[in-house]
Protein backbone atom coordinates (compact mmCIF):
# COMPACT_ATOMS: atom_id res chain seq x y z
CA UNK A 1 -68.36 -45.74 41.84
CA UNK A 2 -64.65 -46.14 41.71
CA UNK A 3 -62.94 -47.40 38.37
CA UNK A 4 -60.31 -49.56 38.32
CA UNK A 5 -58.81 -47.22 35.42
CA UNK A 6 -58.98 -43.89 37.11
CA UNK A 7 -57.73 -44.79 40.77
CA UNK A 8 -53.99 -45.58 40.86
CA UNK A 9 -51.07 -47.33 43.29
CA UNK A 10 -47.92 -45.39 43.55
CA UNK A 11 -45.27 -47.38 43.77
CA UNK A 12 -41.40 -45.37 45.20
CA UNK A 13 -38.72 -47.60 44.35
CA UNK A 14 -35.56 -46.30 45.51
CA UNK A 15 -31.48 -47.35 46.24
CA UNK A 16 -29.64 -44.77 48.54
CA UNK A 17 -26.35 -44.37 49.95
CA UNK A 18 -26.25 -46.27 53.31
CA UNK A 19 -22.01 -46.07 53.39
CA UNK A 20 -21.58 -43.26 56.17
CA UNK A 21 -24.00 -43.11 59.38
CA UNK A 22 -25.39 -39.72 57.60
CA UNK A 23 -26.41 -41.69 54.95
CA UNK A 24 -28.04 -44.19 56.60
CA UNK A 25 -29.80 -41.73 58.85
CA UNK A 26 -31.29 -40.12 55.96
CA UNK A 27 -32.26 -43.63 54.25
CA UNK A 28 -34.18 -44.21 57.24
CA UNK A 29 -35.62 -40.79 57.20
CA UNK A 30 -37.13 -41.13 53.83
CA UNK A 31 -38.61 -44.93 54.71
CA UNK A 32 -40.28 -43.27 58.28
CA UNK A 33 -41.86 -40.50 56.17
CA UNK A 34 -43.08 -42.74 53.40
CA UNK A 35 -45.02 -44.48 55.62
CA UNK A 36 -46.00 -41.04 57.29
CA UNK A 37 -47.84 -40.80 54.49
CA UNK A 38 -49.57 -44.09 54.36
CA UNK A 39 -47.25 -46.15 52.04
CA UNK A 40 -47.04 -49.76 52.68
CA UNK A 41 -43.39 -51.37 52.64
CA UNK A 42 -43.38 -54.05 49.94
CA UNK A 43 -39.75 -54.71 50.02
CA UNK A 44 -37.38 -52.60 51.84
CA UNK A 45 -36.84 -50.75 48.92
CA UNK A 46 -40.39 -50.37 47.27
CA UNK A 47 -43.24 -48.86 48.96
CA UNK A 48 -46.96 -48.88 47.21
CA UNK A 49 -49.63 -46.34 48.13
CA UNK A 50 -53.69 -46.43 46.93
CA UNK A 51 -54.71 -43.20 45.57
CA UNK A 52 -58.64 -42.80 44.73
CA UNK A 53 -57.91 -40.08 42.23
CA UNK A 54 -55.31 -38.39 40.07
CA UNK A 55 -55.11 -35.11 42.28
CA UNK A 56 -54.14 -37.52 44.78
CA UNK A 57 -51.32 -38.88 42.82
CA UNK A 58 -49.79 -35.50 42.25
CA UNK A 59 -50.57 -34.82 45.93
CA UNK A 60 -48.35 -37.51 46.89
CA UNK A 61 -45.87 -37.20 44.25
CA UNK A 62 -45.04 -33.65 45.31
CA UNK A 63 -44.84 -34.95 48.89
CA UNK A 64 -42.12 -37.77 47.66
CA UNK A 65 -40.39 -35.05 45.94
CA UNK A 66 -40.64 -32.73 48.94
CA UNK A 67 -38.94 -35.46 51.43
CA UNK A 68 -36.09 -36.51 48.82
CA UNK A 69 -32.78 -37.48 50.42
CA UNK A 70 -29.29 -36.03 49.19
CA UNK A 71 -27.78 -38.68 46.70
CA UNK A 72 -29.38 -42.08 45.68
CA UNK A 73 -32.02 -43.01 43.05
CA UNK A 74 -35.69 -42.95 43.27
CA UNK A 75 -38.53 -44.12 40.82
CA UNK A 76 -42.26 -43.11 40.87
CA UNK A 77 -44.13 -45.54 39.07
CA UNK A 78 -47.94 -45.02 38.54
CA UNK A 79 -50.04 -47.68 38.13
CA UNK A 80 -53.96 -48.02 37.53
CA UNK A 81 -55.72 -50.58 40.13
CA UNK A 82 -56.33 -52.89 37.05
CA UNK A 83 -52.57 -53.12 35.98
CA UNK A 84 -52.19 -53.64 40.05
CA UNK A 85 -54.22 -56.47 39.69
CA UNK A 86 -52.04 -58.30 37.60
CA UNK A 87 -49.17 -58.12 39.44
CA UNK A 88 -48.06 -62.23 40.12
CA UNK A 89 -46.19 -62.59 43.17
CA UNK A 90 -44.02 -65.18 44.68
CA UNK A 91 -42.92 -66.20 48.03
CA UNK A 92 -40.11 -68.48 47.69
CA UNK A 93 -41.41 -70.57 44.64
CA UNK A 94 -44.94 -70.20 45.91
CA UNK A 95 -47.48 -68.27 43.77
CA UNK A 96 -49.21 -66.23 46.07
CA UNK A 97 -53.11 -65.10 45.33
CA UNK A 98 -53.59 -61.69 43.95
CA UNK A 99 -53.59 -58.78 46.04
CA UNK A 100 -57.09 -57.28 46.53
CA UNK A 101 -57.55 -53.84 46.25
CA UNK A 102 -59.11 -52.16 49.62
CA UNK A 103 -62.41 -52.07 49.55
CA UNK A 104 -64.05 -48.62 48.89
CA UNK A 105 -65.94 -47.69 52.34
CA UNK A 106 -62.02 -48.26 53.57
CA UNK A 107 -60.87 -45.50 51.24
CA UNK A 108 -63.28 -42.97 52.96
């Protein structure tokens, strides 16, 4: 059985240089190969990924690293399923119902 401690969302939050068309090509490149990898867009800038273990996390971590664009900021942030639980979201000033983790015959 999975725990809600041990199995984590990454979350890449990033703001790159879009200025020059190079820039913007390579801001693109990074989004396309983020979700190569099976993140989910959030916002344009933040995309979340489920990871079943903490190999997994370092996997994909390395891979992030790998794929880095010239220039810019990017932020890693681990979180277990339980803190991902309690994330409140809004959509304009309507509270949205928490996200639900995917179920575990999904993750397999």
């Amino acid at each position: 059985m999975l725990s809600g401690y041990r199995i984590m969302w990454l979350v890449v939050m990033f703001d790159l240089p879009v200025v020059e068309k190079k820039e913007r090509k390579a801001a693109s490149d990074f989004r396309k190969r983020l979700l190569d990898m099976g993140f989910e867009m959030s916002q344009f800038s933040v995309y979340m990924r489920f990871c079943t273990s903490p190999a997994q996390v370092d996997t994909y971590c390395k891979r992030v690293e790998e794929n880095l664009p010239q220039g810019g900021r990017v932020h890693i942030v681990q979180l277990t399923d339980k803190q991902y639980e309690r994330i409140i979201t809004f959509r304009g000033k309507t509270k949205q119902p928490a996200q639900k983790s995917p179920d575990q015959y999904v993750l397999f």
